[in-house]
N, C-alpha and C. Protein backbone atom coordinates (compact mmCIF):
# COMPACT_ATOMS: atom_id res chain seq x y z
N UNK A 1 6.67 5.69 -0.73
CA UNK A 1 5.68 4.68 -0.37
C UNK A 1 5.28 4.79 1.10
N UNK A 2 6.47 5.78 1.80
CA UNK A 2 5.51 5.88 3.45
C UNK A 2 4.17 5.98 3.56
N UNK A 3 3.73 6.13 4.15
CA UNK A 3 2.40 6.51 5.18
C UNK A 3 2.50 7.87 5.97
N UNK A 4 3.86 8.62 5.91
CA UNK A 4 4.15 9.13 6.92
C UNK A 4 4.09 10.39 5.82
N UNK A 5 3.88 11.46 6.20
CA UNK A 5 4.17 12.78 5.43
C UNK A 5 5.30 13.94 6.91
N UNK A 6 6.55 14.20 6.13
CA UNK A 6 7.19 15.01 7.52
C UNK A 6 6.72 16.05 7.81
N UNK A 7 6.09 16.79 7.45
CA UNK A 7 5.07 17.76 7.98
C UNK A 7 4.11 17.35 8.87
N UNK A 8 3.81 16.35 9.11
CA UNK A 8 2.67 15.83 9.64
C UNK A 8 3.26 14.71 11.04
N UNK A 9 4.54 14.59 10.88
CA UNK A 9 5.38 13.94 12.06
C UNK A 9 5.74 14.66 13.43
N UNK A 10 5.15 14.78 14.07
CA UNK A 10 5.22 15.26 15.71
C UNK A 10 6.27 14.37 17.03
N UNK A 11 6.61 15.19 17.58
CA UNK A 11 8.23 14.82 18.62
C UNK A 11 6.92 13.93 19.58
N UNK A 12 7.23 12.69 19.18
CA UNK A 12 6.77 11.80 20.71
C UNK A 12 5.81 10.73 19.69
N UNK A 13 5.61 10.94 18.55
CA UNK A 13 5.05 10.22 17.61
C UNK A 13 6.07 8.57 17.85
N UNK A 14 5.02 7.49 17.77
CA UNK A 14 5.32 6.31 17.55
C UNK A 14 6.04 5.74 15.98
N UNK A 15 6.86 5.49 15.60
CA UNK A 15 6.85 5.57 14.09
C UNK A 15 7.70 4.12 13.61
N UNK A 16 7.09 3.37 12.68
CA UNK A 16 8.03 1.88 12.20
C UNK A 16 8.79 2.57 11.43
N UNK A 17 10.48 2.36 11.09
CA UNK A 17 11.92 2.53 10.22
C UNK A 17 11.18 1.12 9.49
N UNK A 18 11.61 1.25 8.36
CA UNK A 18 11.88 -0.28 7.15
C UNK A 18 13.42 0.37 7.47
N UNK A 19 14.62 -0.15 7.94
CA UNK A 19 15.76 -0.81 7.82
C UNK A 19 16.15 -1.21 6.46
N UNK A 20 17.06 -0.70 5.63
CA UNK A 20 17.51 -1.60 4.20
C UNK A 20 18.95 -1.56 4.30
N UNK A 21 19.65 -2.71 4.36
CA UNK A 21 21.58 -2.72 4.25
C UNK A 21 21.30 -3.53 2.83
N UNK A 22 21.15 -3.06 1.53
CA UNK A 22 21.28 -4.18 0.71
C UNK A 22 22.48 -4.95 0.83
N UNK A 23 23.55 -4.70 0.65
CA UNK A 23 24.83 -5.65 0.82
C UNK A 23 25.21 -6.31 2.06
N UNK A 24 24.50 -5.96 3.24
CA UNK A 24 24.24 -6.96 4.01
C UNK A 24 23.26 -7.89 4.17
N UNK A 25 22.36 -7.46 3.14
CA UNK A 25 20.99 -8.85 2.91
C UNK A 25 20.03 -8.38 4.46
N UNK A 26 19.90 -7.14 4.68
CA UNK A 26 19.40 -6.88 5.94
C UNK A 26 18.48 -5.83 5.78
N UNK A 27 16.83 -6.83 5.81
CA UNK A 27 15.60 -6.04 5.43
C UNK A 27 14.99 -6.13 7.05
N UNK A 28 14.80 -4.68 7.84
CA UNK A 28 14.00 -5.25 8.66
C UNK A 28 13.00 -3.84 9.13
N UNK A 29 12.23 -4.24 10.63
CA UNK A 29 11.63 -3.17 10.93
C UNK A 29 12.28 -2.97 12.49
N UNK A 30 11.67 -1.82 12.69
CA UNK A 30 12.72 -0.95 14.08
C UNK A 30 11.53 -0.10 14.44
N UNK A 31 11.19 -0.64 15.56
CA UNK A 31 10.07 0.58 16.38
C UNK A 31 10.73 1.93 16.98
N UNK A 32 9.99 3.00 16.47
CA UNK A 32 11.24 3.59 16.96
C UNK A 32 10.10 5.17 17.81
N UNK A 33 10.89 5.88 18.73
CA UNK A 33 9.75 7.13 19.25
C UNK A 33 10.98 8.40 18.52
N UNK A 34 9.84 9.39 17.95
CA UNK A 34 10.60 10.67 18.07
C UNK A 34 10.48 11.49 18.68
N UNK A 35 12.16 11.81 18.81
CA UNK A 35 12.73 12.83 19.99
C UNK A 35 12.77 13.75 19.73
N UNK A 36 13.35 14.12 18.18
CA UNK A 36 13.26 15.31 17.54
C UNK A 36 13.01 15.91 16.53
N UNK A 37 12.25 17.19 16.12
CA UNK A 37 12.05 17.48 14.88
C UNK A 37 13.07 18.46 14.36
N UNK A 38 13.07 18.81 13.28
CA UNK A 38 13.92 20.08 13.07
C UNK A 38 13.23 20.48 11.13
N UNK A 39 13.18 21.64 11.20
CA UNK A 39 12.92 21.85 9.56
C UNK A 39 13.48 20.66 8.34
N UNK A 40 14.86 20.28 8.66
CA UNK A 40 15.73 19.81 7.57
C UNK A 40 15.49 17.84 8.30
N UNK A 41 15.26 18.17 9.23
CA UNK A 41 15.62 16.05 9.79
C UNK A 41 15.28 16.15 10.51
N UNK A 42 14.92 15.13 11.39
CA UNK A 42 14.45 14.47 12.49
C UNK A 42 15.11 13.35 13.24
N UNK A 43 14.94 13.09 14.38
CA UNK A 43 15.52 12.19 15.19
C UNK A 43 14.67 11.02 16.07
N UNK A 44 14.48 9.71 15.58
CA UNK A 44 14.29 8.46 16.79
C UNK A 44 14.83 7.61 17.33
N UNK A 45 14.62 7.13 18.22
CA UNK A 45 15.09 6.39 19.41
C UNK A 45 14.37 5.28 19.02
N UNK A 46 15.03 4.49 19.52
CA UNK A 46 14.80 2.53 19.79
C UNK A 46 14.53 2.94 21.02
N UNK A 47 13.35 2.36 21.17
CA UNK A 47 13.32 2.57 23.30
C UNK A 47 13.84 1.05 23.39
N UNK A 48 14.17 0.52 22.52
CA UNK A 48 14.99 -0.85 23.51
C UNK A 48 16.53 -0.80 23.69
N UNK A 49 17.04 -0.32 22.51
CA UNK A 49 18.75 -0.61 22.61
C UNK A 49 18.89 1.17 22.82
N UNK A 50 17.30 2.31 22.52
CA UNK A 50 18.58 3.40 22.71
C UNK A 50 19.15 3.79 21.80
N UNK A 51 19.24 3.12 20.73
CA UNK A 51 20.17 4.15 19.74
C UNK A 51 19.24 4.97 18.82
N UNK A 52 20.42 5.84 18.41
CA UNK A 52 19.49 7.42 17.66
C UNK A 52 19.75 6.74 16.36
N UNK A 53 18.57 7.17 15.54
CA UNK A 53 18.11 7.27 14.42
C UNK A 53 18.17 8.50 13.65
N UNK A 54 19.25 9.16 12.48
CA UNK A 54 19.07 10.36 11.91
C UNK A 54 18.25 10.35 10.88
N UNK A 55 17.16 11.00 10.31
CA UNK A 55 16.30 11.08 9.04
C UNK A 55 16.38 12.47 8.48
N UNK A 56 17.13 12.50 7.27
CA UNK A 56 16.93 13.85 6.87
C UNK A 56 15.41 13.67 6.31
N UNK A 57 14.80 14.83 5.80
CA UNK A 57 13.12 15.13 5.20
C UNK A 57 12.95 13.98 4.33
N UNK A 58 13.48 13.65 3.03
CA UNK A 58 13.45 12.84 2.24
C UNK A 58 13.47 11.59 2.86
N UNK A 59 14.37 11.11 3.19
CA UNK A 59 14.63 9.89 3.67
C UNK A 59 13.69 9.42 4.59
N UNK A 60 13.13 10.26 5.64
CA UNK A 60 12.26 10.03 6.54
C UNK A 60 10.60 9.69 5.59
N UNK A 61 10.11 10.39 5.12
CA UNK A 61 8.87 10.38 4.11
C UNK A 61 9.56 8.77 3.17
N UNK A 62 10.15 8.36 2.86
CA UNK A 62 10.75 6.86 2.09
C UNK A 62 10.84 5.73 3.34
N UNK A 63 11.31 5.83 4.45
CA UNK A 63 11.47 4.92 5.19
C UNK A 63 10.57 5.44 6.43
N UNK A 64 10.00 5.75 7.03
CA UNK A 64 9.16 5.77 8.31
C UNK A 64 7.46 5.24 8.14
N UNK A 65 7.08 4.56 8.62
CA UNK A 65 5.98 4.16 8.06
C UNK A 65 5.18 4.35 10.14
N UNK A 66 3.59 4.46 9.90
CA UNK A 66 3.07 4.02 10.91
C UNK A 66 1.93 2.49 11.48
N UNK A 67 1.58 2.42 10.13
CA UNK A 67 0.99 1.45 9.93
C UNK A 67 2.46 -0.27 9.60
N UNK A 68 2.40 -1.18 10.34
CA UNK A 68 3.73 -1.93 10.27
C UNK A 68 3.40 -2.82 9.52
N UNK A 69 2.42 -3.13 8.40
CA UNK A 69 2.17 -3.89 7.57
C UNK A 69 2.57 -3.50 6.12
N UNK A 70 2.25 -1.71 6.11
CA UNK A 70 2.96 -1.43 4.69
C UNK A 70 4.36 -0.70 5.03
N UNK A 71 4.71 -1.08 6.20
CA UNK A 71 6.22 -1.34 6.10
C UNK A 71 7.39 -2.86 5.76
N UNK A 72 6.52 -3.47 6.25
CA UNK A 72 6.82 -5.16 5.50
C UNK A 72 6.47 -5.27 3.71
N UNK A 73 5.23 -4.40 3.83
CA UNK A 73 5.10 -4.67 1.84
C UNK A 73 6.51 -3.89 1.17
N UNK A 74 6.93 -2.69 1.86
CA UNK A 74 8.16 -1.69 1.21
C UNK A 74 9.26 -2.66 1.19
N UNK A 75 9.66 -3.42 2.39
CA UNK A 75 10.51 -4.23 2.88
C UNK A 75 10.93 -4.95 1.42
N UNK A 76 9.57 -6.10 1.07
CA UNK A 76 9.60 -7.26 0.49
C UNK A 76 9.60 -6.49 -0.69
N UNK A 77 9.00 -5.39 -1.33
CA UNK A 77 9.29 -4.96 -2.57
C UNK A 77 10.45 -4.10 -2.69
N UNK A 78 11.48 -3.64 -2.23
CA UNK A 78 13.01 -3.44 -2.14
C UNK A 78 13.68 -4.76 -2.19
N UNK A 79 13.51 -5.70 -1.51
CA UNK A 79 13.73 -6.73 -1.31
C UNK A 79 14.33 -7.59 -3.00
N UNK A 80 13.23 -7.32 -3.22
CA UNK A 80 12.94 -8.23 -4.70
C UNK A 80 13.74 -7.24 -5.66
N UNK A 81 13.58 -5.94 -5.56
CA UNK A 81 14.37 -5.14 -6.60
C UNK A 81 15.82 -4.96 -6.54
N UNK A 82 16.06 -5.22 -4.97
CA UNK A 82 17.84 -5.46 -5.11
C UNK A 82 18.30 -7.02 -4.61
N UNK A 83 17.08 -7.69 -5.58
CA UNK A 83 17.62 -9.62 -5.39
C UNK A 83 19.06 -9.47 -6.12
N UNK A 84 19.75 -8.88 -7.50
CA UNK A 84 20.53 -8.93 -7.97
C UNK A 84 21.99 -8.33 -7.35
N UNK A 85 22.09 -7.98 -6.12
CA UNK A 85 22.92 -6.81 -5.96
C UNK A 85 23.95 -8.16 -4.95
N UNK A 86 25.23 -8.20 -5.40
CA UNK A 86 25.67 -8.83 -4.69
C UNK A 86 26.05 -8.50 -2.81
N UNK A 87 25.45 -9.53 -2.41
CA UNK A 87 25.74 -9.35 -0.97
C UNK A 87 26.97 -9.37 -0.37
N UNK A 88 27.88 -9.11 0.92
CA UNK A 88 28.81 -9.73 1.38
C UNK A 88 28.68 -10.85 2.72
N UNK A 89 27.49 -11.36 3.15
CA UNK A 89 27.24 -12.39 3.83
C UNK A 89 26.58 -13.35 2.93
């Protein structure tokens, strides 16, 4: 459902994470810059807290979005599909 294709993701690109912990009940978004590309994954940064972000190919194309509105629609429709999954908070 990204927006993002990893072929098409460049080192210094602006890019929104959708965040999913289902069992922590923790849907969110994370601005994040990339630092690095590599054939197999990629790497972003939080320019606020700093921490690294690993994306292998797959995972990155499922969770990186650029547009931050159809990263809230991915959000709320994960959201709803793991309403059943018991949480631990």
């Amino acid at each position: 459902m990204s927006d993002i294709k990893y072929d098409e993701l460049k080192k210094n690109d602006d890019v929104i994470f959708a965040r999913i912990l289902p069992k922590l009940n923790v849907y969110e978004t994370i601005n994040l810059h990339i630092a690095s590309i590599f054939a197999t994954h990629c790497i972003g940064i939080d320019p606020k807290t700093k921490k690294r972000y690993c994306f292998i190919k797959e995972d990155a194309e499922e969770h990186l979005f650029k547009d931050k509105s159809l990263a809230n629609e991915y959000l709320k429709k994960k959201k709803e599909e793991n309403k059943n999954i018991k949480t631990y908070v």
